[in-house]
Protein backbone atom coordinates (compact mmCIF):
# COMPACT_ATOMS: atom_id res chain seq x y z
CA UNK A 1 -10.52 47.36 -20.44
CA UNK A 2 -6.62 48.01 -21.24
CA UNK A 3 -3.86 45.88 -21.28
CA UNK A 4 -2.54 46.54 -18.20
CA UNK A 5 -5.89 46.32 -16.30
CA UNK A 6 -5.94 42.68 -17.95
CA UNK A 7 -2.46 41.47 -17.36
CA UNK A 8 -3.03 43.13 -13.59
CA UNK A 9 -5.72 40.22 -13.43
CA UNK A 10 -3.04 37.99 -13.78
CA UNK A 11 -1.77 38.03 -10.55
CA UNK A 12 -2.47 34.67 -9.16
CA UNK A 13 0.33 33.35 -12.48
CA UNK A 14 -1.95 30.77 -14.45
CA UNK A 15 1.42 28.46 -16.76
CA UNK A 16 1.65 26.98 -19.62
CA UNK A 17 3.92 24.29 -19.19
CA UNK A 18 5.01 23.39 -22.32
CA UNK A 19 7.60 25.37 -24.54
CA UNK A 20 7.49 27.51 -27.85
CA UNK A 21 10.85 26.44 -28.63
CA UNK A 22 10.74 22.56 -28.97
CA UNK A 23 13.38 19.72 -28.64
CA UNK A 24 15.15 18.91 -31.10
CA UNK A 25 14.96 15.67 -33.86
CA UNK A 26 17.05 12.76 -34.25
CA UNK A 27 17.85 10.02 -36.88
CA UNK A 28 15.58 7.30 -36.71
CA UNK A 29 17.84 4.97 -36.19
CA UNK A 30 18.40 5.98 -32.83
CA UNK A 31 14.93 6.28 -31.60
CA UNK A 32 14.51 2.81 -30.36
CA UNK A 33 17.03 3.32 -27.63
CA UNK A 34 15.80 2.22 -24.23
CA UNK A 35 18.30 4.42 -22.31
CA UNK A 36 16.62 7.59 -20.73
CA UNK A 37 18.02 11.15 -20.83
CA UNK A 38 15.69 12.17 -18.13
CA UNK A 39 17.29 16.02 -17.65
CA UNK A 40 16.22 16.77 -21.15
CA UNK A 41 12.56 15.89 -20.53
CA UNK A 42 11.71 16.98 -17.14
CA UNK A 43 8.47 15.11 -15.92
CA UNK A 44 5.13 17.08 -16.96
CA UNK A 45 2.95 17.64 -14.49
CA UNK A 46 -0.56 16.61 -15.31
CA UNK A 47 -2.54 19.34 -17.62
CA UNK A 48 -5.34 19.57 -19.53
CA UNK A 49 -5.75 21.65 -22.07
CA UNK A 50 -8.86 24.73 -21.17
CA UNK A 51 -8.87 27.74 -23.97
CA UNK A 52 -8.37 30.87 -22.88
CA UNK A 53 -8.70 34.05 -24.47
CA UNK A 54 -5.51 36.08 -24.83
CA UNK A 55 -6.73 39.98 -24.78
CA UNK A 56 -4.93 42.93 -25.57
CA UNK A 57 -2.42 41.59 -27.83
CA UNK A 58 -4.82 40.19 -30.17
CA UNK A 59 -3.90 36.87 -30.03
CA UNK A 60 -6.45 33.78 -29.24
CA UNK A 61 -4.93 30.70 -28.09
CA UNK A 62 -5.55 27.39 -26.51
CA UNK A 63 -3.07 26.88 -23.60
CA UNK A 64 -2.70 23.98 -21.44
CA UNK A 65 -3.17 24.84 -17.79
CA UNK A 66 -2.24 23.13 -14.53
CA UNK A 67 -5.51 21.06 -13.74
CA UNK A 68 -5.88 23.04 -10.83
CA UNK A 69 -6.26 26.17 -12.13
CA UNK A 70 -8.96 28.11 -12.83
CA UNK A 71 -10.15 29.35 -16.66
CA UNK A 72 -9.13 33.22 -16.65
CA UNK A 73 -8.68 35.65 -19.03
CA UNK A 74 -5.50 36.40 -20.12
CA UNK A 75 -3.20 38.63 -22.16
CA UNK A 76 0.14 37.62 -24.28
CA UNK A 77 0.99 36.74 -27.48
CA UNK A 78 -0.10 33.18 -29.09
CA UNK A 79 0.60 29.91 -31.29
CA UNK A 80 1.06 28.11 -27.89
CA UNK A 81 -0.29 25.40 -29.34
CA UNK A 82 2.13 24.89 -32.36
CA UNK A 83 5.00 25.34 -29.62
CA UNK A 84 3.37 22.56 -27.76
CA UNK A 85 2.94 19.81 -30.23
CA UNK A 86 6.99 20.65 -31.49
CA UNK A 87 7.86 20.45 -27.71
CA UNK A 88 6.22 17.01 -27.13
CA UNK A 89 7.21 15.28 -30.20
CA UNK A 90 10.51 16.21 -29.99
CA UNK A 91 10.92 15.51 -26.17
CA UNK A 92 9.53 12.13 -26.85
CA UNK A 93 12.28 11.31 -29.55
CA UNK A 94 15.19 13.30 -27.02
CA UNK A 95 14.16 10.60 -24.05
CA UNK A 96 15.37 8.04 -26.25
CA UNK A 97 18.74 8.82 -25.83
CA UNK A 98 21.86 8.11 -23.42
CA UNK A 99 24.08 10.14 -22.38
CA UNK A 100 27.21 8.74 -24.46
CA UNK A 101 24.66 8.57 -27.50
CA UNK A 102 24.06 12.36 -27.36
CA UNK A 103 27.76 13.02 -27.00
CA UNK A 104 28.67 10.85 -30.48
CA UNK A 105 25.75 13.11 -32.13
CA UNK A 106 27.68 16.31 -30.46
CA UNK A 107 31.11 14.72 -31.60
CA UNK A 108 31.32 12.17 -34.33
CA UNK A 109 31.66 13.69 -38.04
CA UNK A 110 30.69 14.59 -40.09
CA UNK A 111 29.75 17.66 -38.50
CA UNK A 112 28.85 19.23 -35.07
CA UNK A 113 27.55 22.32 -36.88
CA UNK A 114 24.83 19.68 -39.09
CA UNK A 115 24.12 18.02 -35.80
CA UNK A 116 23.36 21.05 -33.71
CA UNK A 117 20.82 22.18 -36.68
CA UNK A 118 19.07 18.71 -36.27
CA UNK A 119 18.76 19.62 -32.40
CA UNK A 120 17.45 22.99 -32.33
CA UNK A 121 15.49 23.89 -35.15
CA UNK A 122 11.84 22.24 -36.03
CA UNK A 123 10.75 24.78 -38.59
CA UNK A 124 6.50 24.71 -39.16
CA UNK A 125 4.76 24.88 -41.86
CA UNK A 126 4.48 28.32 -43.45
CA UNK A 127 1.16 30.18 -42.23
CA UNK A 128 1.91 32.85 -44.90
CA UNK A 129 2.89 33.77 -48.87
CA UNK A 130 4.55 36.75 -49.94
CA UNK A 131 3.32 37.87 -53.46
CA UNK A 132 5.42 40.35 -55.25
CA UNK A 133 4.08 43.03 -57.92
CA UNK A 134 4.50 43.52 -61.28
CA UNK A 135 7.08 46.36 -60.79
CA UNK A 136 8.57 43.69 -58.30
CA UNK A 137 9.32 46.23 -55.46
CA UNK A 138 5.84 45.43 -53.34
CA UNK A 139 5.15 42.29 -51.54
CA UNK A 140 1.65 41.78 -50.10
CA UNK A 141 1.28 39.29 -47.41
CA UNK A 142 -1.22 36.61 -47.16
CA UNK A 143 -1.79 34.76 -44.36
CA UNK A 144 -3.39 31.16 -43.89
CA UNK A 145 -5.73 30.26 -40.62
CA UNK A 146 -3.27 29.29 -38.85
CA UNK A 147 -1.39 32.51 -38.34
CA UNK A 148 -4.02 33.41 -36.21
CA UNK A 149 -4.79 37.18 -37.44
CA UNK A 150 -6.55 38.92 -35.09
CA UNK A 151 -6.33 42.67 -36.46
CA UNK A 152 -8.25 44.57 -39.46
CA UNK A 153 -7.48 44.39 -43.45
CA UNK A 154 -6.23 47.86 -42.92
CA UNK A 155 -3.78 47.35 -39.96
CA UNK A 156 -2.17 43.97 -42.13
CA UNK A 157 -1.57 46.36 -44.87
CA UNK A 158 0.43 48.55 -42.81
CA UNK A 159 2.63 45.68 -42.91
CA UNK A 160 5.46 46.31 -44.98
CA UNK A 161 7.26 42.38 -46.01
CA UNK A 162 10.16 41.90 -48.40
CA UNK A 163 12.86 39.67 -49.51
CA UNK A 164 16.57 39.90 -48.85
CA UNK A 165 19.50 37.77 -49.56
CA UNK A 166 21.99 36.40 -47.08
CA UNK A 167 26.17 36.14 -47.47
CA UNK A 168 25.53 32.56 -47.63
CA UNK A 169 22.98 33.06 -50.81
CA UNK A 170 20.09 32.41 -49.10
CA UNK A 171 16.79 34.60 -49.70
CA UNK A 172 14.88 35.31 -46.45
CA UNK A 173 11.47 37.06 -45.52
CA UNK A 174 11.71 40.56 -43.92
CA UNK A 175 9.06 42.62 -41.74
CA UNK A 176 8.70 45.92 -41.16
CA UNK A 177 5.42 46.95 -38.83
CA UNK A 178 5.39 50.26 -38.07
CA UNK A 179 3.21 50.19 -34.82
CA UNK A 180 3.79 54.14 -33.46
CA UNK A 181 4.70 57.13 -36.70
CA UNK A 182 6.52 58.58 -34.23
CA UNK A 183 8.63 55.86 -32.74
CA UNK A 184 12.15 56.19 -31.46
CA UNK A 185 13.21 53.05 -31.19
CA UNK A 186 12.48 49.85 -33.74
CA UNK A 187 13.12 46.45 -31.85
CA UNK A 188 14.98 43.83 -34.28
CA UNK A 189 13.12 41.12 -33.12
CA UNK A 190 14.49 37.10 -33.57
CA UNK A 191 11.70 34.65 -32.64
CA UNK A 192 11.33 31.89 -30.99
CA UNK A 193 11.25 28.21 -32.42
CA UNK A 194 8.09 26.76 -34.32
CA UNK A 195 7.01 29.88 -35.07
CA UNK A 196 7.19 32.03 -38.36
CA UNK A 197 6.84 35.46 -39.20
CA UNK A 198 3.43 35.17 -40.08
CA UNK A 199 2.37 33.21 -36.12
CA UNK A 200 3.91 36.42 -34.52
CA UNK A 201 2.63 39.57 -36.58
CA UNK A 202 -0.35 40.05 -34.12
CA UNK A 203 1.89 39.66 -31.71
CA UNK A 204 4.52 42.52 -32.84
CA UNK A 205 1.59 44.94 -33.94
CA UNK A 206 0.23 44.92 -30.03
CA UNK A 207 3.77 44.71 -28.43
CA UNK A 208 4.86 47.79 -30.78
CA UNK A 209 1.81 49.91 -30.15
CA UNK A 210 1.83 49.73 -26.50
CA UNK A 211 5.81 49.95 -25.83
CA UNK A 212 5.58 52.97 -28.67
CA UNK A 213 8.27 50.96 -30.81
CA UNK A 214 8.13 50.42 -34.14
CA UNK A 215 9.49 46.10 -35.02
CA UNK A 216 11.39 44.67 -37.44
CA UNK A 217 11.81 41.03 -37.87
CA UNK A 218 12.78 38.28 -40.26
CA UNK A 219 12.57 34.39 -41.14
CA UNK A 220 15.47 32.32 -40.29
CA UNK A 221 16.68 30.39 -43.30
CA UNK A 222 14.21 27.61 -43.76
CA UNK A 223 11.20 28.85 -42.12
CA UNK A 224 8.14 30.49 -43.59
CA UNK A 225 9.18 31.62 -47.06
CA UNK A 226 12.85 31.90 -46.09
CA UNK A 227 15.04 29.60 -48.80
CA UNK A 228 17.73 27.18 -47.27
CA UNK A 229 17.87 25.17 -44.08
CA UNK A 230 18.34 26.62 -40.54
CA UNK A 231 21.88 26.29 -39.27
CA UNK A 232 24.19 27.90 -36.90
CA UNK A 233 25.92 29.95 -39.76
CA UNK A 234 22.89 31.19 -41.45
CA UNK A 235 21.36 32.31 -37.92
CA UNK A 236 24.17 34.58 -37.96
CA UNK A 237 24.32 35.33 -41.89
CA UNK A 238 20.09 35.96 -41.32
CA UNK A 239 20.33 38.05 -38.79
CA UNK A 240 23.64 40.31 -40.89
CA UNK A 241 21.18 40.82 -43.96
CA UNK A 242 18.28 41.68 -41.57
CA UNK A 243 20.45 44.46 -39.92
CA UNK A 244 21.97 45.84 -43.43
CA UNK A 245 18.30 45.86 -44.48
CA UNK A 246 16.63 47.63 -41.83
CA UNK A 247 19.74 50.46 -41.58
CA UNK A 248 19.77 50.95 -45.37
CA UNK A 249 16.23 50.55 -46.47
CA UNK A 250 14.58 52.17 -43.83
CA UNK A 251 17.89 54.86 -42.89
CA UNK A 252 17.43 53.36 -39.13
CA UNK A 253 20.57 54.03 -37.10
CA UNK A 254 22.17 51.76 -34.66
CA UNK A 255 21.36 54.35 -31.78
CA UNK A 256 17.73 54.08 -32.20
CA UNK A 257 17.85 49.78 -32.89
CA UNK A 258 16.81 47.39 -29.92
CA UNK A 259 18.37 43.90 -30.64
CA UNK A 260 15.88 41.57 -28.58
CA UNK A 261 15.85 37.56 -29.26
CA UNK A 262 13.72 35.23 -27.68
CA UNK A 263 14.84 31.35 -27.06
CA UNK A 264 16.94 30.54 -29.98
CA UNK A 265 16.57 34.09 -30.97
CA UNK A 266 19.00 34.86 -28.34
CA UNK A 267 21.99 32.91 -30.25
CA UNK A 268 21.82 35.38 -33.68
CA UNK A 269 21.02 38.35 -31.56
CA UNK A 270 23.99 38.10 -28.60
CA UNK A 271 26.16 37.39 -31.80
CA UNK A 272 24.89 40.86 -33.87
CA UNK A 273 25.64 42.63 -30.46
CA UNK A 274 28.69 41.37 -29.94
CA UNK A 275 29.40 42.62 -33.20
CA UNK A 276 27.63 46.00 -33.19
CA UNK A 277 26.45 48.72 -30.74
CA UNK A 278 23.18 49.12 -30.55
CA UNK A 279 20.13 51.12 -28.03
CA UNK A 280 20.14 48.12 -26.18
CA UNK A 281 19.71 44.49 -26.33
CA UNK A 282 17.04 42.20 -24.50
CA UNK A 283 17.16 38.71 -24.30
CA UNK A 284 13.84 36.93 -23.23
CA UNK A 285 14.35 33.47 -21.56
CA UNK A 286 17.88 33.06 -23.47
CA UNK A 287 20.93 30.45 -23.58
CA UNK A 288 24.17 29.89 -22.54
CA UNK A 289 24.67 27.18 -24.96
CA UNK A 290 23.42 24.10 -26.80
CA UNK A 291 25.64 21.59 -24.50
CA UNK A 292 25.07 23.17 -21.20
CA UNK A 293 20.87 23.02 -22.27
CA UNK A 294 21.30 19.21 -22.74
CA UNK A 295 23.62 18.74 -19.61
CA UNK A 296 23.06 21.29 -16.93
CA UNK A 297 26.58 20.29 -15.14
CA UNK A 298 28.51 21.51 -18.32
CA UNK A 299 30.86 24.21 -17.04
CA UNK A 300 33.04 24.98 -20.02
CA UNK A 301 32.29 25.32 -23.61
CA UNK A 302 33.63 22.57 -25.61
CA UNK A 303 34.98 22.76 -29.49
CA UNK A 304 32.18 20.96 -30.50
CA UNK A 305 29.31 23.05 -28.43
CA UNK A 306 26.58 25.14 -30.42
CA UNK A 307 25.10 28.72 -29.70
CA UNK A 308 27.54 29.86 -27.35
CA UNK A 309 25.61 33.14 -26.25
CA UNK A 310 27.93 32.56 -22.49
CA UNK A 311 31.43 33.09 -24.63
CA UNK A 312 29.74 35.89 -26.61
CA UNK A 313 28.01 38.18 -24.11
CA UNK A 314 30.97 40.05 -22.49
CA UNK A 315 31.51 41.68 -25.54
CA UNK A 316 28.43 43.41 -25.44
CA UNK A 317 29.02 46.86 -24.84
CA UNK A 318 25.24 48.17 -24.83
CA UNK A 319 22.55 48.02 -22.15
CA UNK A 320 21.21 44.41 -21.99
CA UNK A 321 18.05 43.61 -20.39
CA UNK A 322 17.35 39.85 -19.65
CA UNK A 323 13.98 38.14 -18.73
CA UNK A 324 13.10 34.70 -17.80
CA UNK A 325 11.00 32.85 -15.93
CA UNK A 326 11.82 31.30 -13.03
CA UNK A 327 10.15 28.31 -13.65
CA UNK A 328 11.70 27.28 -17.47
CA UNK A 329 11.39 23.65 -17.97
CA UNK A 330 13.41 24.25 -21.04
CA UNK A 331 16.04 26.61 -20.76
CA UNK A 332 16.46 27.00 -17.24
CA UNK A 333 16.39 30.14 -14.98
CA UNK A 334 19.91 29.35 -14.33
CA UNK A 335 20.85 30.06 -17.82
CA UNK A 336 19.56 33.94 -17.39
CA UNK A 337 21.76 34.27 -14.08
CA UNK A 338 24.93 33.62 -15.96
CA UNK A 339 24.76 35.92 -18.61
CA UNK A 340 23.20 38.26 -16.46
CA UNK A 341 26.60 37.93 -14.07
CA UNK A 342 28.86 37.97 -17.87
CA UNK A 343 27.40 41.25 -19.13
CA UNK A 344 29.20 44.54 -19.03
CA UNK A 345 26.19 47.02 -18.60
CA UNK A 346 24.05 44.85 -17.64
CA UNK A 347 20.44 46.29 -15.98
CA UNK A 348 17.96 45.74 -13.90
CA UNK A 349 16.96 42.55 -15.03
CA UNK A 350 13.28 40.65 -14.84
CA UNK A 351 12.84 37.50 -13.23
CA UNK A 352 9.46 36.42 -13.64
CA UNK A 353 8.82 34.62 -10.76
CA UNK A 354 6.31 31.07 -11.50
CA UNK A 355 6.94 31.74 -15.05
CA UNK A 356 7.57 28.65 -17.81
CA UNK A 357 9.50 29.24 -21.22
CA UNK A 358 6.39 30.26 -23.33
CA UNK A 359 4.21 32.70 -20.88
CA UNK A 360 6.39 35.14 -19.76
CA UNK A 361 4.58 37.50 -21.78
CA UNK A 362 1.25 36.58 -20.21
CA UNK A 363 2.04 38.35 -16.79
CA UNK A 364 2.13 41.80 -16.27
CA UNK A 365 5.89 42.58 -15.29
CA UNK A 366 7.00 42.00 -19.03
CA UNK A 367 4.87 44.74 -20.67
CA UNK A 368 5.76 46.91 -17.55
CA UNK A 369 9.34 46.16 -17.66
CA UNK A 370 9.58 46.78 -21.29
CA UNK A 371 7.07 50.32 -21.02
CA UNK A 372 9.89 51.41 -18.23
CA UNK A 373 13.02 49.53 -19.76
CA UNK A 374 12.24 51.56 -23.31
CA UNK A 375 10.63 55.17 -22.16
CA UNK A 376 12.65 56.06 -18.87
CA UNK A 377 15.87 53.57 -18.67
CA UNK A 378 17.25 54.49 -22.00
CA UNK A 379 16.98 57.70 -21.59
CA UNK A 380 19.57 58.31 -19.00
CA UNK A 381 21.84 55.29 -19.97
């Protein structure tokens, strides 16, 4: 059975509920707080957790489901469960927190930028080693268990993985995975949160091949075997030495690059577009920006706010394509609308109606959308 005879099974919407790009951690100190931010940690509804078997793009996971639902086979791309564990610790530490407590993190020194790392990023544990070559200009990748691999030897050595170094001096972990020889169009993709390069490379191999695009991607500084810590800057500094790499090294030109980011992905890849034409950009479940995430009522951005993709957006000057689900108990639906309504060529977009944060790609609208998005829409844009 294909792909799209699986994800056409999917129908009826069976959610995960919990999200692949967790909440973020705070100093100890402030833990023992008995003030609740309750619009940071909406209420769960009850789950338990049934495996189910994610076809097509080779990816096996275990995914909570509502309790009512039924077990059914399902197709999208995996490591729900490292996303989940992230989301609840950190939710559990964010509940702890008032209101005024979360704006003297935001505000007090020494510095927003140091804060807003501590909120958004929750690196995991590398599921993967690089090891270079004697002559140096080969790296082989080797993946641990937990990267869930889910392809043949043969199809992981297509993998091409290297090293590059930032503007800030930091050394991060590039991947090329040429899905389709005669591809168009190579998506640099920025993942999610929790996740590492080696978690999504069964993911990118069955996206690529069935979209007929060839994907780039890279390790944010401090995940995987990227050096440094993950900050604001080096998202943006990662992201630079990803695109110099993957013009230069591979002769890629900016016509034939699609800039997609997913979650926090969004914040380095709105700011590369805003920077530099490209195909087109898509945005999957994106941001507006760190303060209006914690406090939905936020209307303008403030000096001190982080990732602000809402600021950035209208200066955007290629095709952008933005998906969320209707249903994200982590970056809400709302969040899509407005940069959706801030774009300058903005298309069709797709709202995935019952949809969380981490399962979009387990209905069948996304693949379709992309298949049509990529193949027909760019075509005449």
């Amino acid at each position: 059975m294909g792909l799209g005879a699986y994800w056409s099974a999917l129908s009826y919407r069976a959610r995960p509920s919990l999200s692949p790009c967790p909440r973020p951690v705070f100093p100890s100190s402030l833990l023992n707080q008995k003030k609740r931010l309750r619009i940071l940690s909406p209420p769960l509804p009850q789950l338990r957790a049934r495996t189910l078997t994610a076809a097509g793009l080779g990816v096996r996971t275990r995914v909570p489901v509502h309790i009512t639902s039924k077990t059914r086979t399902v197709t999208g791309c995996g490591n729900l469960r490292n996303w989940e564990w992230g989301w609840r610790q950190a939710a559990k530490k964010m509940n702890n927190l008032s209101f005024s407590e979360l704006c003297c993190l935001f505000c007090c020194p020494p510095c927003p930028g140091k804060i807003a790392s501590k909120l958004a990023f929750l690196p995991p544990d590398p599921t993967y080693t690089l090891m270079c070559d004697e002559s140096g200009s080969r790296w082989t990748l080797h993946l641990s268990e937990r990267a869930d691999w889910q392809y043949s030897s043969r199809e992981k050595d297509a993998i091409e993985c290297f090293m590059t170094r930032t503007s800030r001096g930091n050394r991060i972990a590039c991947m090329f995975v040429r899905c389709s020889p005669n591809a168009k169009y190579t998506l640099l993709f920025s993942h999610g949160n929790a996740v590492d390069l080696g978690q999504m490379s069964s993911f990118y191999i069955g996206l690529g091949s069935r979209i007929n695009c060839n994907i780039f991607s890279y390790d944010y500084s401090g995940y995987g075997t990227s050096s440094g810590k993950p900050t604001e800057k080096n998202l943006y500094a990662d992201i630079d030495a990803a695109w110099i790499a993957l013009r230069t090294r591979y002769g890629i030109r900016p016509e034939n690059v699609i800039i997609y980011g997913q979650s926090i992905g969004t914040v380095p890849s709105v700011d590369l577009a805003a920077r530099y034409e490209s195909a087109a950009v898509i945005l999957h479940s994106p941001l507006t920006s760190g303060m209006r995430v914690a406090f939905p009522d936020t209307k303008k951005t403030y000096c001190f706010d982080a990732f602000p993709n809402i600021d950035k957006i209208s200066k955007i000057t290629s095709p952008v394509l933005i998906i969320h689900g209707t249903e994200d108990e982590v970056i809400d639906f709302s969040h899509g609308l407005a940069l959706f309504e801030r774009c300058q060529r903005p298309v069709e977009p797709l709202w995935v109606e019952g949809a969380g944060h981490n399962d979009v790609e387990l209905y069948g609208q996304y693949l379709e959308r992309l298949k049509q998005f990529v193949s027909q829409e760019l075509v005449n844009l």
